[in-house]
C-alpha atoms as a PDB file:
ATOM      1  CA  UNK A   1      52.214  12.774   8.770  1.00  0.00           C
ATOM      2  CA  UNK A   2      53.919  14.244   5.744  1.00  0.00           C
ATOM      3  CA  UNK A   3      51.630  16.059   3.178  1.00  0.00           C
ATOM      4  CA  UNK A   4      51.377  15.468  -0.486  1.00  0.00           C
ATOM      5  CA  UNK A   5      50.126  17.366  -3.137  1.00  0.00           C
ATOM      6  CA  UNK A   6      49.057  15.037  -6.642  1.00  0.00           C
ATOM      7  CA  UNK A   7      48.973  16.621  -9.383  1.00  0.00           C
ATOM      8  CA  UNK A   8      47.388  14.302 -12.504  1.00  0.00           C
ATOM      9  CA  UNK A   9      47.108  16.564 -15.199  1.00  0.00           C
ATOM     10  CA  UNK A  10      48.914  17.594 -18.249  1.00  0.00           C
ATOM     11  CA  UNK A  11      52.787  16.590 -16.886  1.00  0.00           C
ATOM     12  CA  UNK A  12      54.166  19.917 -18.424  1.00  0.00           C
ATOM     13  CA  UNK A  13      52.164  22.105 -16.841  1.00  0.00           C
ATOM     14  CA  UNK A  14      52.410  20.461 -13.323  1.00  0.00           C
ATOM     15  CA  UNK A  15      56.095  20.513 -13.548  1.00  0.00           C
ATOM     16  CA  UNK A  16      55.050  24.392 -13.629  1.00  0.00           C
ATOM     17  CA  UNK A  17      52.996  23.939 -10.734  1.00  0.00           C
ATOM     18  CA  UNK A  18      56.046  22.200  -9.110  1.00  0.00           C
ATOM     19  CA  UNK A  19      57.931  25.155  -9.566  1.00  0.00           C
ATOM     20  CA  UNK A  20      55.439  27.215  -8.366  1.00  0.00           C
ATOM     21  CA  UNK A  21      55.135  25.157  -5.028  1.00  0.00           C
ATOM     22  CA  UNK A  22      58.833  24.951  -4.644  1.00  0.00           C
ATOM     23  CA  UNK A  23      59.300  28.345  -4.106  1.00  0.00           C
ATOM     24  CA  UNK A  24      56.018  29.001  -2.126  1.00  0.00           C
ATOM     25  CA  UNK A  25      55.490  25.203  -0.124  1.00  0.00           C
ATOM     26  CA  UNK A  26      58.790  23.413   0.393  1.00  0.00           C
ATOM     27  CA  UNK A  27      56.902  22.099   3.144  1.00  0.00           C
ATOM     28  CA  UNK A  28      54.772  20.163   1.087  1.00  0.00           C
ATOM     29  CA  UNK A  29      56.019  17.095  -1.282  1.00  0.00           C
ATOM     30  CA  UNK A  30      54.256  17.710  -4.621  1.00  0.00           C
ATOM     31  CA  UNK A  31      54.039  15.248  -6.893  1.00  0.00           C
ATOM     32  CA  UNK A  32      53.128  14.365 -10.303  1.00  0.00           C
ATOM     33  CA  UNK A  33      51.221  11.370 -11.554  1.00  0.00           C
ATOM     34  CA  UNK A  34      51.835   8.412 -11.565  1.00  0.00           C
ATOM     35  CA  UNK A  35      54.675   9.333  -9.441  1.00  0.00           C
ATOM     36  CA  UNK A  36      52.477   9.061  -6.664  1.00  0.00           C
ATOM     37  CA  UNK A  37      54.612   8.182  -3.415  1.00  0.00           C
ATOM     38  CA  UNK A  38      52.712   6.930  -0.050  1.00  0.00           C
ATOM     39  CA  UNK A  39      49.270   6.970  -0.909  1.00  0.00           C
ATOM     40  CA  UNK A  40      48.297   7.457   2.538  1.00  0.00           C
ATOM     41  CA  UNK A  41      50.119  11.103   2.317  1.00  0.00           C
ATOM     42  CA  UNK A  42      47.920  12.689  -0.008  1.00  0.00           C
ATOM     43  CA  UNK A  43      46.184  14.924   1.225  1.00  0.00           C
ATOM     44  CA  UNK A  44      45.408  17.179  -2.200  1.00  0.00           C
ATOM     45  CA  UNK A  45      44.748  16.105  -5.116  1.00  0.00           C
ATOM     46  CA  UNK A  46      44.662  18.465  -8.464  1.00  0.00           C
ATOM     47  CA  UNK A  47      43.459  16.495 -11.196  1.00  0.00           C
ATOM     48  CA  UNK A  48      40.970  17.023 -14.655  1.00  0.00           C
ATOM     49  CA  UNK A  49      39.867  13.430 -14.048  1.00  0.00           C
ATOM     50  CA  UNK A  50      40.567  11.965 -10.930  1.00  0.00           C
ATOM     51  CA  UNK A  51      41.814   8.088 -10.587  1.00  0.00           C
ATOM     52  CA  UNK A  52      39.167   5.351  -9.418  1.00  0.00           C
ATOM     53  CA  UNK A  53      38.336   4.268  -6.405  1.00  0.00           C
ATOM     54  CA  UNK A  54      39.583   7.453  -4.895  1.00  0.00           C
ATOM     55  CA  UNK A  55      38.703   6.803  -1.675  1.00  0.00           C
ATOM     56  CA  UNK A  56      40.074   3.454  -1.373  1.00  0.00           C
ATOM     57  CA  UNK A  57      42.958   5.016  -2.996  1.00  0.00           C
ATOM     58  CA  UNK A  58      43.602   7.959  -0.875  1.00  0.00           C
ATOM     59  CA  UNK A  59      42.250   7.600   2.496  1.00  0.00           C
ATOM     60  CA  UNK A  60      43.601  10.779   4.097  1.00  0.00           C
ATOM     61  CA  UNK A  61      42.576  12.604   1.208  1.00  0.00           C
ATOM     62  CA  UNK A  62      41.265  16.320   1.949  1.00  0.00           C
ATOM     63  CA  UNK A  63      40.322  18.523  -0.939  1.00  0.00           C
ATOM     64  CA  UNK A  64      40.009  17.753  -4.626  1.00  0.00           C
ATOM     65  CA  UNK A  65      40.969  20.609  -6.971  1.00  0.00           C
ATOM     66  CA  UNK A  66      39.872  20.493 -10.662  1.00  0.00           C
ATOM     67  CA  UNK A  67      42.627  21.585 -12.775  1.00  0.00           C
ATOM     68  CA  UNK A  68      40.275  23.503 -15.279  1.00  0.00           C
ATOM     69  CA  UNK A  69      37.560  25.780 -14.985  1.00  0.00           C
ATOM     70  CA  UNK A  70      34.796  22.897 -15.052  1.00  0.00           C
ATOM     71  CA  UNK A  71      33.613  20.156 -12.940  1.00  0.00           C
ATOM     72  CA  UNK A  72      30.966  18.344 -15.440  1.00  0.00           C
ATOM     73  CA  UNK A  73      33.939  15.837 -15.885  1.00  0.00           C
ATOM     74  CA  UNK A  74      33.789  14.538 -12.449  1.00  0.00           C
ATOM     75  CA  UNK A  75      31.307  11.688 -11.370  1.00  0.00           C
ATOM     76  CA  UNK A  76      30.299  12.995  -8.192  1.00  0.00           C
ATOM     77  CA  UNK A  77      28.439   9.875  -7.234  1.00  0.00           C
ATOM     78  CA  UNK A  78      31.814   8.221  -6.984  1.00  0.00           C
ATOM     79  CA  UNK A  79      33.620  10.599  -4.571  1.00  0.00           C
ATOM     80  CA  UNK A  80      33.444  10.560  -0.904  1.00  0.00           C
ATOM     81  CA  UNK A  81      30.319  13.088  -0.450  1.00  0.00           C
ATOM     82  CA  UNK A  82      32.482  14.562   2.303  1.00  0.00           C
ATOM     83  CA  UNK A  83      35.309  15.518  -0.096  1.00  0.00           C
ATOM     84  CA  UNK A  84      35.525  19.116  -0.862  1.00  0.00           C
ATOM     85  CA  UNK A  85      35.290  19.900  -4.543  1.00  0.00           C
ATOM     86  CA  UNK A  86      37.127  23.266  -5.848  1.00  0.00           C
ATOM     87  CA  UNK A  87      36.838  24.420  -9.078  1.00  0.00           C
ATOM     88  CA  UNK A  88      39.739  26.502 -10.797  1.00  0.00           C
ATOM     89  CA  UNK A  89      38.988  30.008 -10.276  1.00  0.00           C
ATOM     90  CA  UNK A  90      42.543  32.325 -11.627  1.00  0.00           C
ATOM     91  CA  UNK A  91      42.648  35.409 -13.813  1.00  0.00           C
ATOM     92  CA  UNK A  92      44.009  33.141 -16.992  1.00  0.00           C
ATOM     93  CA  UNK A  93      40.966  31.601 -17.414  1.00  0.00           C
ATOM     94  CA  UNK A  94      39.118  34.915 -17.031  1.00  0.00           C
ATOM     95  CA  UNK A  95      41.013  37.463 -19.581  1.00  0.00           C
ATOM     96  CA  UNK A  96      41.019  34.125 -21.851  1.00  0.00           C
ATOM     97  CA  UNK A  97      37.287  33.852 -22.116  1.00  0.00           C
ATOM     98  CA  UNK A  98      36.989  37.675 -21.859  1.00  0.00           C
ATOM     99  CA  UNK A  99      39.496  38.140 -24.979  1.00  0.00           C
ATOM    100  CA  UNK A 100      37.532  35.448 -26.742  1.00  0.00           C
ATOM    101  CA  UNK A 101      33.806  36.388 -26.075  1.00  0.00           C
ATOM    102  CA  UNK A 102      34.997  39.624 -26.734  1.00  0.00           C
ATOM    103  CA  UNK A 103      36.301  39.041 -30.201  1.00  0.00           C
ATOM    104  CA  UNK A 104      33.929  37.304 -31.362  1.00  0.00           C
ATOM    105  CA  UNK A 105      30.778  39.307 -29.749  1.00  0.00           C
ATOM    106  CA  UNK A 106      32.622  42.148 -32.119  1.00  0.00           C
ATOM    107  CA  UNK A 107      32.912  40.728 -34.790  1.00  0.00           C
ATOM    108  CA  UNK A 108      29.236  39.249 -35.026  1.00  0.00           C
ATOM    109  CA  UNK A 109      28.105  42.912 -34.292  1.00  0.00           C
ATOM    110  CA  UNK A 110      30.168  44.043 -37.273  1.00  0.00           C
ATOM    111  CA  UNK A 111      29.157  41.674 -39.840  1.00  0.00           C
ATOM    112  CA  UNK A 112      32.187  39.940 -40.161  1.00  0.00           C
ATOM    113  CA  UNK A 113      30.780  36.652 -41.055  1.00  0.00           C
ATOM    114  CA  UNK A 114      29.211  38.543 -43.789  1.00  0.00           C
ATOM    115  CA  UNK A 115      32.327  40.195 -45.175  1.00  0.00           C
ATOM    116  CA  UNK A 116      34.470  37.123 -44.916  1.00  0.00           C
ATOM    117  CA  UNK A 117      31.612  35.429 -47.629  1.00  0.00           C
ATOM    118  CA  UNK A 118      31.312  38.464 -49.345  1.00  0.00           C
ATOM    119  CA  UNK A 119      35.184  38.278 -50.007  1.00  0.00           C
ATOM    120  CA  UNK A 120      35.127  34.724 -51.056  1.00  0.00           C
ATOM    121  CA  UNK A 121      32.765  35.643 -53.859  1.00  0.00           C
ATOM    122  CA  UNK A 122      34.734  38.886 -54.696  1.00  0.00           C
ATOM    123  CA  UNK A 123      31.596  41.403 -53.774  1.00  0.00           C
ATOM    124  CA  UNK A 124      33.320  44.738 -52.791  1.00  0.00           C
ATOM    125  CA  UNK A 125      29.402  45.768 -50.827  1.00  0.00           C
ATOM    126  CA  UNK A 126      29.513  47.725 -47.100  1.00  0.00           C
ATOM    127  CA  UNK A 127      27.023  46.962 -44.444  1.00  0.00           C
ATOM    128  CA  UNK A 128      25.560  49.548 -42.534  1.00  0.00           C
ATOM    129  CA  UNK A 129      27.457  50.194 -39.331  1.00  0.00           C
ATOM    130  CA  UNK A 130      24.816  50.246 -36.180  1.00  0.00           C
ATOM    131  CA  UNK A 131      26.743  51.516 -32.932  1.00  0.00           C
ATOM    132  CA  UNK A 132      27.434  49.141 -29.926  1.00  0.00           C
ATOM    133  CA  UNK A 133      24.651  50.769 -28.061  1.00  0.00           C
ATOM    134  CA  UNK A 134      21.893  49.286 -30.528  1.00  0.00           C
ATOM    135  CA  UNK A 135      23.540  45.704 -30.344  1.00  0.00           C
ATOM    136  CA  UNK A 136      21.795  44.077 -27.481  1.00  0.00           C
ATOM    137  CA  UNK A 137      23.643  41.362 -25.798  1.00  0.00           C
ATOM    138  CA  UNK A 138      22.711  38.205 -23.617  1.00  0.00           C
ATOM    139  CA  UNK A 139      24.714  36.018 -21.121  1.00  0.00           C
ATOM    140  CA  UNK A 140      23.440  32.969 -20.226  1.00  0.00           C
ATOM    141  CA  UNK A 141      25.238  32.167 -16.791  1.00  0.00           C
ATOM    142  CA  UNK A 142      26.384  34.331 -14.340  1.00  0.00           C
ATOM    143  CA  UNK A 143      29.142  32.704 -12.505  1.00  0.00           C
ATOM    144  CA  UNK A 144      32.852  34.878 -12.596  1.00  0.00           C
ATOM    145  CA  UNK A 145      33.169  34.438 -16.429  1.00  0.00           C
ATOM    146  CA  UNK A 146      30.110  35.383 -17.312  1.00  0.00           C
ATOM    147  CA  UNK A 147      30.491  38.529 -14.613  1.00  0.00           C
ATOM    148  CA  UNK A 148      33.868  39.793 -15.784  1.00  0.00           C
ATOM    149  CA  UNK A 149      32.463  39.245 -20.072  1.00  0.00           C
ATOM    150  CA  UNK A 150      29.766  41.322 -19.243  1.00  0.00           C
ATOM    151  CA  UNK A 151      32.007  43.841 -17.905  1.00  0.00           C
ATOM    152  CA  UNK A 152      34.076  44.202 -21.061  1.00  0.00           C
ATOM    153  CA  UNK A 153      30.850  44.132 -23.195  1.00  0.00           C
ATOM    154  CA  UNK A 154      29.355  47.034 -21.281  1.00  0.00           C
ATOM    155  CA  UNK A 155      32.810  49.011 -21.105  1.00  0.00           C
ATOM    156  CA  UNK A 156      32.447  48.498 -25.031  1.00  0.00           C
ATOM    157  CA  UNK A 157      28.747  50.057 -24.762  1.00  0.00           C
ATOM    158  CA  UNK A 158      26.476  47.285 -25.868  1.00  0.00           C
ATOM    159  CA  UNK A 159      23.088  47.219 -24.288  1.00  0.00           C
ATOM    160  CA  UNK A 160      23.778  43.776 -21.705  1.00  0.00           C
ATOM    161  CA  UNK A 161      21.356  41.561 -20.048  1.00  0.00           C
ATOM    162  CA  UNK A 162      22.478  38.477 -17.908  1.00  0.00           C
ATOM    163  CA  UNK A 163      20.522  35.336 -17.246  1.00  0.00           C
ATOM    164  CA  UNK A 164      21.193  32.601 -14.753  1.00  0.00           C
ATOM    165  CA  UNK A 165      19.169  30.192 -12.503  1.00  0.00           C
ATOM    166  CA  UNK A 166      19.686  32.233  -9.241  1.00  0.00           C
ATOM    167  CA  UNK A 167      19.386  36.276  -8.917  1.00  0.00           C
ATOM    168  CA  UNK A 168      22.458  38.448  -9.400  1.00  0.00           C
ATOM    169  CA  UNK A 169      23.018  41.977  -9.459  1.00  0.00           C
ATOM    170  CA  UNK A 170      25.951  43.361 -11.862  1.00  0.00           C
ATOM    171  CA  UNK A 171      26.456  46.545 -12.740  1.00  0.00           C
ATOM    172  CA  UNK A 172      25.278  47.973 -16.006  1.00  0.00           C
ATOM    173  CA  UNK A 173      23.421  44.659 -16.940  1.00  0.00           C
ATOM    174  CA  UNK A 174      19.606  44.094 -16.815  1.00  0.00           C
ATOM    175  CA  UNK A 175      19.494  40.399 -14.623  1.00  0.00           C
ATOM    176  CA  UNK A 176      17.125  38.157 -15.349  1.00  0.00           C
ATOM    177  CA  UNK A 177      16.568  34.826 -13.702  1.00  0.00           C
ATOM    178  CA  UNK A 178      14.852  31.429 -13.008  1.00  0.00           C
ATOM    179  CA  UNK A 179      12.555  29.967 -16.079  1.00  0.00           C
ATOM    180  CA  UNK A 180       9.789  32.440 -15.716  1.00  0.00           C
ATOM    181  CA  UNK A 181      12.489  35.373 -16.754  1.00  0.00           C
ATOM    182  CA  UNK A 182      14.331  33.233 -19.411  1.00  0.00           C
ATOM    183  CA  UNK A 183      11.733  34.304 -22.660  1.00  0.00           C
ATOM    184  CA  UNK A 184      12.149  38.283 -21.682  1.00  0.00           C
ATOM    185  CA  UNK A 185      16.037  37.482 -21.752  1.00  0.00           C
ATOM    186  CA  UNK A 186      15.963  35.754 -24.934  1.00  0.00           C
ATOM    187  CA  UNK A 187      12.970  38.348 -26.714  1.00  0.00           C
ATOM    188  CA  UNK A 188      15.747  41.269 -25.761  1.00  0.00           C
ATOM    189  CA  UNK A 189      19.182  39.496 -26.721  1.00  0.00           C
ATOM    190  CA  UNK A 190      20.460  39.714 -30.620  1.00  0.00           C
ATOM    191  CA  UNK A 191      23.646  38.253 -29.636  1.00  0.00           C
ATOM    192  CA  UNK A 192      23.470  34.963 -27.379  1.00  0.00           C
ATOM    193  CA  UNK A 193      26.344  34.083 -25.233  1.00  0.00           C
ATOM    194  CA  UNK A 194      26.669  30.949 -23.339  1.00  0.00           C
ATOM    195  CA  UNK A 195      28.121  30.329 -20.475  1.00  0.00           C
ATOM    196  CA  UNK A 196      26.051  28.302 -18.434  1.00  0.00           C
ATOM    197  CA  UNK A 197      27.951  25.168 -16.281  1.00  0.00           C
ATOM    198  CA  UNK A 198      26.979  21.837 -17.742  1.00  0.00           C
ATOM    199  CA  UNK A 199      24.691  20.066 -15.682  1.00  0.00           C
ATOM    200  CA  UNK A 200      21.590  17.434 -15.768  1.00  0.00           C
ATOM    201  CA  UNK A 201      19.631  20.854 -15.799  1.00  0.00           C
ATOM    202  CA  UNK A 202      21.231  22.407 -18.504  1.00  0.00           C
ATOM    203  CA  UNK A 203      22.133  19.801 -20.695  1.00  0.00           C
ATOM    204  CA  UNK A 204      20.330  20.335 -24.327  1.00  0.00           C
ATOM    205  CA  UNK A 205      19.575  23.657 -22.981  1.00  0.00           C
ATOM    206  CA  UNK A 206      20.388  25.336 -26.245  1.00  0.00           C
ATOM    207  CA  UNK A 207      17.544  24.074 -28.838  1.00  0.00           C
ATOM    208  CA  UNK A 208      14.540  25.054 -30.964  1.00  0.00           C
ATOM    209  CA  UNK A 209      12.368  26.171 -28.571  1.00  0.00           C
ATOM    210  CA  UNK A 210      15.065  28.439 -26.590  1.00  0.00           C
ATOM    211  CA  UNK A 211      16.148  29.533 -30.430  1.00  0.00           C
ATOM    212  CA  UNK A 212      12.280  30.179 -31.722  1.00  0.00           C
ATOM    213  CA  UNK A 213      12.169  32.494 -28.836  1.00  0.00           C
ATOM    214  CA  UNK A 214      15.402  34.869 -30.234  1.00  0.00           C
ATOM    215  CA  UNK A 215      15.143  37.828 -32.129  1.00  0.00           C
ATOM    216  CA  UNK A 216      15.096  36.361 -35.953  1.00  0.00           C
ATOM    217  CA  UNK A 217      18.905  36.346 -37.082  1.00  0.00           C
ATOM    218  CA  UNK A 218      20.244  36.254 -33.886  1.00  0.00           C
ATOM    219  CA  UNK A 219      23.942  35.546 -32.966  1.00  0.00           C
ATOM    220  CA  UNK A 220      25.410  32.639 -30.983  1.00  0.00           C
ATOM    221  CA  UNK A 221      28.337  32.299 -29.496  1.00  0.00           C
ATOM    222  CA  UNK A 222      28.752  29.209 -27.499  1.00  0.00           C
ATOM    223  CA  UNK A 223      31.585  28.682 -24.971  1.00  0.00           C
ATOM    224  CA  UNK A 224      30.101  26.567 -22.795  1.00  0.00           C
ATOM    225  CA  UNK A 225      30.084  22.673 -23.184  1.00  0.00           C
ATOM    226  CA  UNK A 226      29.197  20.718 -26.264  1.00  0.00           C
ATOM    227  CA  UNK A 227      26.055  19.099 -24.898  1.00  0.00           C
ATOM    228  CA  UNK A 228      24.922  22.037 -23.776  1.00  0.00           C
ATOM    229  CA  UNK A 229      23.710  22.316 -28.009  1.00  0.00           C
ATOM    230  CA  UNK A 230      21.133  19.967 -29.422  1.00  0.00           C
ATOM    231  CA  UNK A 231      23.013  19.922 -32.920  1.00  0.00           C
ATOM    232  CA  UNK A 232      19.756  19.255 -34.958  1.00  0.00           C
ATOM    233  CA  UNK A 233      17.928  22.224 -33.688  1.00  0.00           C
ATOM    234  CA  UNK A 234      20.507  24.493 -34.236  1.00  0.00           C
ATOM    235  CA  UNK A 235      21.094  23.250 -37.996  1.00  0.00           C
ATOM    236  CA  UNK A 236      17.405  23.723 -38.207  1.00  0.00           C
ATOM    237  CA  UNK A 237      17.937  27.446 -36.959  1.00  0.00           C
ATOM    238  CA  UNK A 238      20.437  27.903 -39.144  1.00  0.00           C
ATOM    239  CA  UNK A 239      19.036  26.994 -42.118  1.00  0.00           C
ATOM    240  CA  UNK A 240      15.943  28.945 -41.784  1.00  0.00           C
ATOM    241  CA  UNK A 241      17.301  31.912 -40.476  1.00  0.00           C
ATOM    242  CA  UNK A 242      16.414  31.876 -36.917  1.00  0.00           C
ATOM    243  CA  UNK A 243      20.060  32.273 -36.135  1.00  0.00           C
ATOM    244  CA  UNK A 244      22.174  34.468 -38.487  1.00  0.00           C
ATOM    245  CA  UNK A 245      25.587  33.293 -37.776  1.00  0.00           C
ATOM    246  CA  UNK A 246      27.506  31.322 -34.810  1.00  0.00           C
ATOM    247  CA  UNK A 247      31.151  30.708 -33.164  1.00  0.00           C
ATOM    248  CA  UNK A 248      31.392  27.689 -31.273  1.00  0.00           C
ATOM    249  CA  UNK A 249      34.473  27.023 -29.197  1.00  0.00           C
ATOM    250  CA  UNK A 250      32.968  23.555 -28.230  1.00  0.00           C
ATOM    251  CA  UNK A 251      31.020  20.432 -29.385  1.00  0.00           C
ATOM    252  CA  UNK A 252      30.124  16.705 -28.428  1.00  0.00           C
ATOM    253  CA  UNK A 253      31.947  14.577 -29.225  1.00  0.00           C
ATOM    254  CA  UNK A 254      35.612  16.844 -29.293  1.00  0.00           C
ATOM    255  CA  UNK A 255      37.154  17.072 -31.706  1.00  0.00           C
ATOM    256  CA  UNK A 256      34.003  16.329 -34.124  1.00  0.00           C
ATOM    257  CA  UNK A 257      34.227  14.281 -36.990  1.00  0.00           C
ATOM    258  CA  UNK A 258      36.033  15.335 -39.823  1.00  0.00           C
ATOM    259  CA  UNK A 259      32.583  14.567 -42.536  1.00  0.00           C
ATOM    260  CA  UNK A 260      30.802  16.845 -39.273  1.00  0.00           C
ATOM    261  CA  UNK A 261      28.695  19.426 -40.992  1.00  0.00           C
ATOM    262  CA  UNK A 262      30.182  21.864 -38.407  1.00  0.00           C
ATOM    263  CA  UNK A 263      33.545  22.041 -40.051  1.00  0.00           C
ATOM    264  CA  UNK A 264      32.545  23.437 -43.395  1.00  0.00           C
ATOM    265  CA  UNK A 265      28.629  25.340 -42.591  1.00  0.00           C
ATOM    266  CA  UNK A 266      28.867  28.816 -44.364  1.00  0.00           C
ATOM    267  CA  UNK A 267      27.576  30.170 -41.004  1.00  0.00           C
ATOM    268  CA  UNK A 268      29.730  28.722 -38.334  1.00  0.00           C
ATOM    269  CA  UNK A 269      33.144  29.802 -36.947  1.00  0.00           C
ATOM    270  CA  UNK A 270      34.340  26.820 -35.510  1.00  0.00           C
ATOM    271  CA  UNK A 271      37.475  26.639 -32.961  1.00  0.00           C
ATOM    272  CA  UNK A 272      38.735  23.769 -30.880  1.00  0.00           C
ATOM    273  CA  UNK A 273      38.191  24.294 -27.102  1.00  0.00           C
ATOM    274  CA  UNK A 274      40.497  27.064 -26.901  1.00  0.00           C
ATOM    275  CA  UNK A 275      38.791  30.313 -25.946  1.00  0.00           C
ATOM    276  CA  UNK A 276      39.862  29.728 -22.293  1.00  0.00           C
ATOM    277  CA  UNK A 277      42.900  27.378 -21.011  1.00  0.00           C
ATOM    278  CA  UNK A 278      44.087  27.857 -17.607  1.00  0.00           C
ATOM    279  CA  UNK A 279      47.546  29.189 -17.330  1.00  0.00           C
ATOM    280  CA  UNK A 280      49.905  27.146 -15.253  1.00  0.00           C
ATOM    281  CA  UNK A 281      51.748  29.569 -12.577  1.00  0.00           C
ATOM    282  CA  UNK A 282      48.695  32.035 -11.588  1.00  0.00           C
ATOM    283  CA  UNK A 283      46.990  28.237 -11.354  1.00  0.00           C
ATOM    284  CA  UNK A 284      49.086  27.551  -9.371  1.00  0.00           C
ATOM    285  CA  UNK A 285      49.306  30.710  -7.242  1.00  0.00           C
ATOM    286  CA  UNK A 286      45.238  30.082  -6.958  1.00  0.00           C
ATOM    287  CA  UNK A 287      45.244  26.572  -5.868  1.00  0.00           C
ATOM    288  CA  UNK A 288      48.168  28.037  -2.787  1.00  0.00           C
ATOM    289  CA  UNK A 289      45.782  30.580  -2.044  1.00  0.00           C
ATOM    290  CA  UNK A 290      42.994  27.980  -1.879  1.00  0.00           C
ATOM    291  CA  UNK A 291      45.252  25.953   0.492  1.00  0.00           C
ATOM    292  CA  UNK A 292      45.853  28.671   2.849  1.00  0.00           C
ATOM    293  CA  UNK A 293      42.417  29.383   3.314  1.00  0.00           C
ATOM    294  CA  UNK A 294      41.868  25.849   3.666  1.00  0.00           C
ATOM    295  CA  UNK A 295      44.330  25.305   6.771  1.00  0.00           C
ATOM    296  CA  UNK A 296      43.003  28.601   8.117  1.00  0.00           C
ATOM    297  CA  UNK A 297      39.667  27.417   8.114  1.00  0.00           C
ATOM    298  CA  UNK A 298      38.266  30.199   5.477  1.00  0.00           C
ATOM    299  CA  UNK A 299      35.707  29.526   2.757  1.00  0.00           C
ATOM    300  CA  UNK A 300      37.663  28.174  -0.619  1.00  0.00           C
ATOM    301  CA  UNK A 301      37.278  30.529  -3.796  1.00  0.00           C
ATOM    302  CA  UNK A 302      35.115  28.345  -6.455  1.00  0.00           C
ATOM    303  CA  UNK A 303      33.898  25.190  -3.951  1.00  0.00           C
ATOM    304  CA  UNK A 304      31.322  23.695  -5.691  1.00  0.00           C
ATOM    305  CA  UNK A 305      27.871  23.335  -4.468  1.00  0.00           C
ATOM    306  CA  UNK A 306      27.420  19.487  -5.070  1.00  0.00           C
ATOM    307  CA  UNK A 307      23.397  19.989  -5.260  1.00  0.00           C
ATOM    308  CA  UNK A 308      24.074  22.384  -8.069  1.00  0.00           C
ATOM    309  CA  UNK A 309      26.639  20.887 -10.179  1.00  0.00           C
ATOM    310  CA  UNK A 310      28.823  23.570  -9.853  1.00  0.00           C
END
């Protein structure tokens, strides 16, 4: 049987992907939705939401890729609970989140929310200037993101702690994990980053109580998912000073309303899901990689663990 590779994504970037495939896997027919050929031939799929009935659809259907970073998008309960999920592990995604955590972990830690007002009202007043290694920062999730942030943040010299559900060990960063460790984390952690996976677990994860337990003034920057944020609490914490200033990269719904009290809050950098987009050839180059480990019968790079969500 001949193999096909579907990709249902964004159309310009899988004509990238074609490319990429051309060059690498003239063996296999790739294809890009709706273009879909025999159905029966499909053996990958590469998609950010996958069609219906997927089974019925594609019955010789081996491996599902997700053509981003996340998998909260996919309803798991309606995919054939043999069907290997992959997540999109590839070094765009990484220096994209590592460039944007990065920037804006700085610029929290050097008052630039403050000068930006302080410019609007035409007050000419420095801040003191406290050195990287008195900024303590936090990572909530410690998946390869979170891993290769905390890396730049400690290269930088900030004082780093990680947090995530399971135990890690990364170098130069104090781990913490499960819910027993989570109020240390938090008590130590003047800049909050999250990067936690969206799942039933985490969802709402970021509200008053996990805020009450921050250093007072305490920065946020959230790259995670939108729901991970319970939008009243943090308004709450904003207003009375719990947390100092934010950057968000994401919300719920996206893009947010335009009377949302996001857009125009004194104390919120607001940008549109783009602190991390996955670039189209090393995507590519990943997902080949991922295939030749699949016909060799070697684990996959970023399967997800159905149990966990991610």
């Amino acid at each position: 049987m001949n193999t096909t590779f579907l990709y249902k994504s964004d159309p310009a970037r899988g004509r990238q992907w074609a490319e990429v495939f051309s060059r690498h896997r003239p063996d296999i027919d790739f294809r890009i939705w709706p273009d879909i050929g025999d159905p029966a031939q499909v053996r990958f799929l590469a998609a950010w939401v996958p069609p219906e009935d997927i089974a019925e659809r594609f019955p010789n259907l081996e491996v599902l890729f997700s053509s981003g970073a996340g998998v909260d998008q996919f309803d798991f309960a309606a995919l054939p609970p043999e069907l290997p999920v992959v997540r999109m592990v590839e070094p765009g995604i990484v220096r994209g989140m590592v460039e944007y955590v990065t920037h804006a972990v700085l610029g929290l830690h050097r008052d630039m929310p403050q000068y930006r007002r302080q410019q609007q009202e035409g007050r000419w007043q420095p801040l003191p200037v406290r050195p990287a290694s008195e900024r303590r920062v936090g990572v909530l999730g410690l998946g390869s993101l979170g891993q290769a942030v905390l890396a730049q943040l400690v290269s930088l010299g900030f004082d780093c702690a990680g947090w995530s559900r399971s135990r890690h060990a990364v170098d130069g960063v104090q781990c913490h994990a499960g819910a027993d460790e989570l109020p240390a984390f938090l008590a130590r952690t003047d800049i909050l980053v999250c990067l936690l996976p969206l799942t039933d677990s985490t969802r709402g994860f970021l509200n008053a109580r996990l805020f009450s337990m921050l250093p007072m003034g305490a920065g946020l920057v959230h790259v995670g998912r939108g729901p991970h944020l319970v939008e009243s609490d943090f308004l709450e914490a904003l207003a009375s000073g719990q947390i100092g200033d934010a950057v968000l990269d994401v919300a719920d719904p996206e893009p947010l309303q335009p009377a949302h009290a996001f857009w125009r809050h004194p104390r919120i950098q607001l940008t549109p899901h783009i602190a991390s987009m996955t670039q189209p050839l090393s995507a590519a180059e990943a997902v080949l990689d991922n295939l030749r480990r699949f016909e060799a019968g070697e684990p996959m790079i970023g399967r997800v663990d159905r149990a966990k969500g991610y």
